[in-house]
Protein backbone atom coordinates (compact mmCIF):
# COMPACT_ATOMS: atom_id res chain seq x y z
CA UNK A 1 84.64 -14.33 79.49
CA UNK A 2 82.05 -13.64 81.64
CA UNK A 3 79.94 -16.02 83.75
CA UNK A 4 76.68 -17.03 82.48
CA UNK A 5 73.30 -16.14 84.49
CA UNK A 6 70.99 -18.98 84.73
CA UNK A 7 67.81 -18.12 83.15
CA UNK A 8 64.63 -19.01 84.62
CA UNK A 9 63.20 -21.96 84.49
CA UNK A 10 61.33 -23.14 82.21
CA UNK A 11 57.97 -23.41 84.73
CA UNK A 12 58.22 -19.89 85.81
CA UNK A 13 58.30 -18.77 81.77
CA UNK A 14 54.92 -20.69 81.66
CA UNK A 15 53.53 -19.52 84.77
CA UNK A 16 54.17 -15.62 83.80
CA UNK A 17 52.12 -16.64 80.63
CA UNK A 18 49.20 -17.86 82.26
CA UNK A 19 49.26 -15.11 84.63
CA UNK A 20 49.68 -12.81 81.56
CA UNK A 21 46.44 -14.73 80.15
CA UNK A 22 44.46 -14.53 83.73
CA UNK A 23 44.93 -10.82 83.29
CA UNK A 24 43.36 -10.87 79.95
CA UNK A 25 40.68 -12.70 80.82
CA UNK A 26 40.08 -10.30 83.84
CA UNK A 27 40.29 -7.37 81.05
CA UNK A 28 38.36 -8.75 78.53
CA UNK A 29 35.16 -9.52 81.19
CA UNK A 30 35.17 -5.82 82.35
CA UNK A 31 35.43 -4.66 78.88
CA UNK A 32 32.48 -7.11 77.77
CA UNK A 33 30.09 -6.05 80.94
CA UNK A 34 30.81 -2.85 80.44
CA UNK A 35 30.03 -3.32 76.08
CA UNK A 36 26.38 -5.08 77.03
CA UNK A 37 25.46 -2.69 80.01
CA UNK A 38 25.98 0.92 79.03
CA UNK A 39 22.59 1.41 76.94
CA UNK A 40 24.18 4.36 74.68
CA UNK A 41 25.85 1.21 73.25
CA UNK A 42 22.66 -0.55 72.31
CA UNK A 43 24.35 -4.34 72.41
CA UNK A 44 21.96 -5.14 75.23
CA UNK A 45 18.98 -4.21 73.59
CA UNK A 46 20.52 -6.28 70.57
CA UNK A 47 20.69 -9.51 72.61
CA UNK A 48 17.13 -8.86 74.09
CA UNK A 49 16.19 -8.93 70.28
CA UNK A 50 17.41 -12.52 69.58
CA UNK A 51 15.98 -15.34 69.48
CA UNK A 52 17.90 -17.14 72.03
CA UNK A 53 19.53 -13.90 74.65
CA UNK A 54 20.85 -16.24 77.34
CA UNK A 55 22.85 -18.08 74.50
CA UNK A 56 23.49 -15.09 72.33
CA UNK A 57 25.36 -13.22 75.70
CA UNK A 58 27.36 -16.05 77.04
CA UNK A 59 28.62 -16.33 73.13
CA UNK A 60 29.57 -12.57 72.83
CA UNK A 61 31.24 -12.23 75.87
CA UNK A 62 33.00 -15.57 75.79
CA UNK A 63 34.28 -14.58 72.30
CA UNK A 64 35.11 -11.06 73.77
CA UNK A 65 37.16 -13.15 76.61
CA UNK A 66 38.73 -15.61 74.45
CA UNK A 67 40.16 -12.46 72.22
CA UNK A 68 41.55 -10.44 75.26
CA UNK A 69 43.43 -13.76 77.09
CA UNK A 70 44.85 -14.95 73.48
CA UNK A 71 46.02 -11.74 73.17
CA UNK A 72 47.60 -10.97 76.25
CA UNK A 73 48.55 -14.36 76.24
CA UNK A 74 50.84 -14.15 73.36
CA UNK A 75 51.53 -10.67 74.05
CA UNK A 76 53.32 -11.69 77.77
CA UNK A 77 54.67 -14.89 75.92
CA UNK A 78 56.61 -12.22 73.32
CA UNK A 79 57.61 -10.09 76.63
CA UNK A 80 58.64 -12.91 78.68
CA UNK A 81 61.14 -14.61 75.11
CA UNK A 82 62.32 -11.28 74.67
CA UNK A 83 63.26 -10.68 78.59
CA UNK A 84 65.23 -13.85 78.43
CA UNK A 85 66.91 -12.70 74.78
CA UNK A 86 68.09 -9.96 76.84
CA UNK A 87 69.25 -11.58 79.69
CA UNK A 88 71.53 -14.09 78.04
């Protein structure tokens, strides 16, 4: 029988999820500037429109944010289950 590797612990699972989620967040804000600045887009000129722009940004890019770092999120938690799967 062979001997059993020790997995990692349980704080350095967590850690390469939050890292996994920092990266998303760092994705999701270049994605959003570069959604509301590039004018053949027109989203800029759409928040100008509103009645509230100041609000109306910091609401599309946080929800642009928030999509990217959930997703990566859960994407590095699947990647980091299935790495230990493997390993046992």
């Amino acid at each position: 029988m062979r001997p059993r590797k020790p997995s990692k612990p349980k704080s350095a699972k967590v850690l390469a999820v939050a890292n996994q989620a920092a990266m998303g967040v760092a994705l999701g804000l270049v994605f959003a500037m570069i959604l509301i600045w590039t004018p053949s887009f027109g989203v800029n000129a759409l928040i100008k429109l509103s009645a509230d722009p100041t609000t109306t940004m910091a609401t599309l890019v946080g929800a642009i944010v928030l999509m990217f770092a959930v997703g990566s999120a859960l994407t590095g938690f699947i990647l980091t289950m299935e790495d230990t799967d493997k390993r046992s």
